[in-house]
N, C-alpha and C. Protein backbone atom coordinates (compact mmCIF):
# COMPACT_ATOMS: atom_id res chain seq x y z
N UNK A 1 -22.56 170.71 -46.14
CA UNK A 1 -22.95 169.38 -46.52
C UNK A 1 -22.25 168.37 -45.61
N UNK A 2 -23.34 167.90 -45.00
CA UNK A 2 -22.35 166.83 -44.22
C UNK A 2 -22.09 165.22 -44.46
N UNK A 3 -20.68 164.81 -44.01
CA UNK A 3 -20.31 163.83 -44.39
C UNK A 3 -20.41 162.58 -43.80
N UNK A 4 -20.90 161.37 -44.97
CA UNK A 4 -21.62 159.98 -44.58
C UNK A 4 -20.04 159.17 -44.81
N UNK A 5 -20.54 157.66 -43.81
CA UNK A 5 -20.11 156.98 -44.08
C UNK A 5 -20.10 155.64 -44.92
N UNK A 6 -20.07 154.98 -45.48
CA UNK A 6 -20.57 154.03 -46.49
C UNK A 6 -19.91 152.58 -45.70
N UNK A 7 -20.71 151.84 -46.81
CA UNK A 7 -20.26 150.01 -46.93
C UNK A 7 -18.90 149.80 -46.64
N UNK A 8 -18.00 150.48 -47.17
CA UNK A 8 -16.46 149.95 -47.11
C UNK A 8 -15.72 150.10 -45.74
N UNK A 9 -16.74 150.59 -44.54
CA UNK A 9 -16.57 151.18 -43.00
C UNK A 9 -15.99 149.64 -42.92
N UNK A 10 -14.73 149.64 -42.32
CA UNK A 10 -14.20 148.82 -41.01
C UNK A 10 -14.59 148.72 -39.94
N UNK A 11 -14.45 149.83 -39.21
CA UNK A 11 -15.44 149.85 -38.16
C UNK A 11 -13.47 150.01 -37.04
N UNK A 12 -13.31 150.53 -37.51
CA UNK A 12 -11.49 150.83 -36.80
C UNK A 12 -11.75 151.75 -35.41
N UNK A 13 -12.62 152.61 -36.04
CA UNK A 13 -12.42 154.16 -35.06
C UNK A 13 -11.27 155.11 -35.09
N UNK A 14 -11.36 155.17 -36.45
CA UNK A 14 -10.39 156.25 -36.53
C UNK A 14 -10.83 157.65 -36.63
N UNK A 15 -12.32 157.16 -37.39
CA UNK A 15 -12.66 158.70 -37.65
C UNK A 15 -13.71 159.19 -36.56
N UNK A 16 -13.93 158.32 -35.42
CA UNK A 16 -14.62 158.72 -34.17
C UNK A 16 -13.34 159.36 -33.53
N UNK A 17 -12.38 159.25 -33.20
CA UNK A 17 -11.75 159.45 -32.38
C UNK A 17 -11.32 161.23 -32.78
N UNK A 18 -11.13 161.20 -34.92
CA UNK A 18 -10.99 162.74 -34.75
C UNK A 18 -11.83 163.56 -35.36
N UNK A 19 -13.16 163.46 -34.77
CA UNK A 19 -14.36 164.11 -34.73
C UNK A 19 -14.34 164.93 -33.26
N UNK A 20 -14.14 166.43 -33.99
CA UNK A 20 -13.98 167.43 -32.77
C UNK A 20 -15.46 167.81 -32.36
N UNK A 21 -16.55 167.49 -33.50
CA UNK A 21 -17.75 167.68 -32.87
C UNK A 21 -18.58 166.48 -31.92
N UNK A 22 -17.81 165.71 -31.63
CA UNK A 22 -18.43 164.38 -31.10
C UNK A 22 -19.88 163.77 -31.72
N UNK A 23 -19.50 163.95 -33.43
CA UNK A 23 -20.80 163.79 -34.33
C UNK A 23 -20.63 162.05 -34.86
N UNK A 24 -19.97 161.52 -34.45
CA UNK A 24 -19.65 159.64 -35.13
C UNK A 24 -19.39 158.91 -33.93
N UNK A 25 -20.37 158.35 -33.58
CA UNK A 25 -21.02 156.93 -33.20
C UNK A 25 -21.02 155.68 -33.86
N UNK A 26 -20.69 154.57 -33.26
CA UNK A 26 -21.20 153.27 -33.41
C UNK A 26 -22.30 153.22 -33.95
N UNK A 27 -22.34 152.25 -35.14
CA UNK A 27 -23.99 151.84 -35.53
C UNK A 27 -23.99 150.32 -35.73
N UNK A 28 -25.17 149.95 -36.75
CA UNK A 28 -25.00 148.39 -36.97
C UNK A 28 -24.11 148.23 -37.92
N UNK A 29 -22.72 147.17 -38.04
CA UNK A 29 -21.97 147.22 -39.20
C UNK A 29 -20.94 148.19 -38.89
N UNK A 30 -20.98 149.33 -38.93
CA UNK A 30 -20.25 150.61 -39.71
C UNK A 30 -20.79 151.74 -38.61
N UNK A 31 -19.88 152.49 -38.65
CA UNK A 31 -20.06 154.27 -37.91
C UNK A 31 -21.20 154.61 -38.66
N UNK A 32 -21.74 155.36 -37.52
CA UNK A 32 -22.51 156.72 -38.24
C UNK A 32 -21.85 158.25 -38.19
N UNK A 33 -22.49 158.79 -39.08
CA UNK A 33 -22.38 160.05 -38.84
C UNK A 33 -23.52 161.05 -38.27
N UNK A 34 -23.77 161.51 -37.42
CA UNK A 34 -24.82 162.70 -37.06
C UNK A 34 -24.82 163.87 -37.67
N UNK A 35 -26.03 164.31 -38.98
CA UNK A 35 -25.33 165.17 -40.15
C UNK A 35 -26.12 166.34 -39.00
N UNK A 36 -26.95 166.54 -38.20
CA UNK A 36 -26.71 167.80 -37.29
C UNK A 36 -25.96 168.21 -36.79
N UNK A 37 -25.13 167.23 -35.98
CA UNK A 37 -23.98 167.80 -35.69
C UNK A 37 -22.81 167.77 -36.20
N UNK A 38 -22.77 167.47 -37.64
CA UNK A 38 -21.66 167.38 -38.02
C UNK A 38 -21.39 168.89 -38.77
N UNK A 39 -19.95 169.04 -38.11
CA UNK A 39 -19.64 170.60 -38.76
C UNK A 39 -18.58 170.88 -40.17
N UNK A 40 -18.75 169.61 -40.83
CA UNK A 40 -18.16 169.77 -41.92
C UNK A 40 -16.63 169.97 -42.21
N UNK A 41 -15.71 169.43 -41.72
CA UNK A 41 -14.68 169.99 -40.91
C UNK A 41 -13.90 168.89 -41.74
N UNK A 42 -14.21 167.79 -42.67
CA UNK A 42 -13.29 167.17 -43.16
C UNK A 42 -12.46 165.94 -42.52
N UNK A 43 -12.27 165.86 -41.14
CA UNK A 43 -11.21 165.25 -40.42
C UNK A 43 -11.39 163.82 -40.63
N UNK A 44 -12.58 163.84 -40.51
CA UNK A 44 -12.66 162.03 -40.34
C UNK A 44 -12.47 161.27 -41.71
N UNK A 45 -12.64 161.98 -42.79
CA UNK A 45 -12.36 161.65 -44.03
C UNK A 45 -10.90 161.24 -44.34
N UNK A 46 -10.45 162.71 -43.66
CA UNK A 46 -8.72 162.24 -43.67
C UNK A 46 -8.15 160.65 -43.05
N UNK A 47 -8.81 160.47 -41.98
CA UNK A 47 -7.85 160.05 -41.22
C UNK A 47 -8.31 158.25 -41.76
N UNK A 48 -9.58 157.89 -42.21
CA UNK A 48 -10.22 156.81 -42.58
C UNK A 48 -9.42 155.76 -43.73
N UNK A 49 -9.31 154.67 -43.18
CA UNK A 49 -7.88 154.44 -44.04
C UNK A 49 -8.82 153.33 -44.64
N UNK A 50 -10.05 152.98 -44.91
CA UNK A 50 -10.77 152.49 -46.69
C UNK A 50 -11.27 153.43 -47.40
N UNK A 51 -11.10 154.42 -47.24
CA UNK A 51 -11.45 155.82 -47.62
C UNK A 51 -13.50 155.50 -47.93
N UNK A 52 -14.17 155.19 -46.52
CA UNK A 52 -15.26 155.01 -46.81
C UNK A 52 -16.12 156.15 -46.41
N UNK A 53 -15.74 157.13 -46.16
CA UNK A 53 -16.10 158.60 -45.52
C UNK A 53 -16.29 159.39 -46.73
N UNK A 54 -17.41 159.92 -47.09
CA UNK A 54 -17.45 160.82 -48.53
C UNK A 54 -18.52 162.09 -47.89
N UNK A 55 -18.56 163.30 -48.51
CA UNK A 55 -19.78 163.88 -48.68
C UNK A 55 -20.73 163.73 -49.00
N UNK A 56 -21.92 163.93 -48.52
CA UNK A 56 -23.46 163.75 -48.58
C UNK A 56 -23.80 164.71 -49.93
């Protein structure tokens, strides 16, 4: 299940930076996530400090 980002995105880049699948991009507002390539791996959740990173 892969993990979205929501409304409460800052837009910091924290959780682009530790995305080992290079699956989170810039969007309008807020990161995206790419749920193809995202490998479920948790990291960016951790590191997201409005805790706006959840599972899909």
């Amino acid at each position: 299940m892969a993990y979205v980002i929501g409304d409460d995105c800052v837009m910091c880049g924290a959780c682009q930076a530790q995305c080992p699948a290079d699956a989170i991009s810039e969007g309008d507002g807020k990161y995206e996530i790419n749920p193809d390539a995202c490998i479920d791996c948790g990291g960016c959740a951790s590191q997201c400090p409005a805790e706006a990173i959840t599972q899909a």
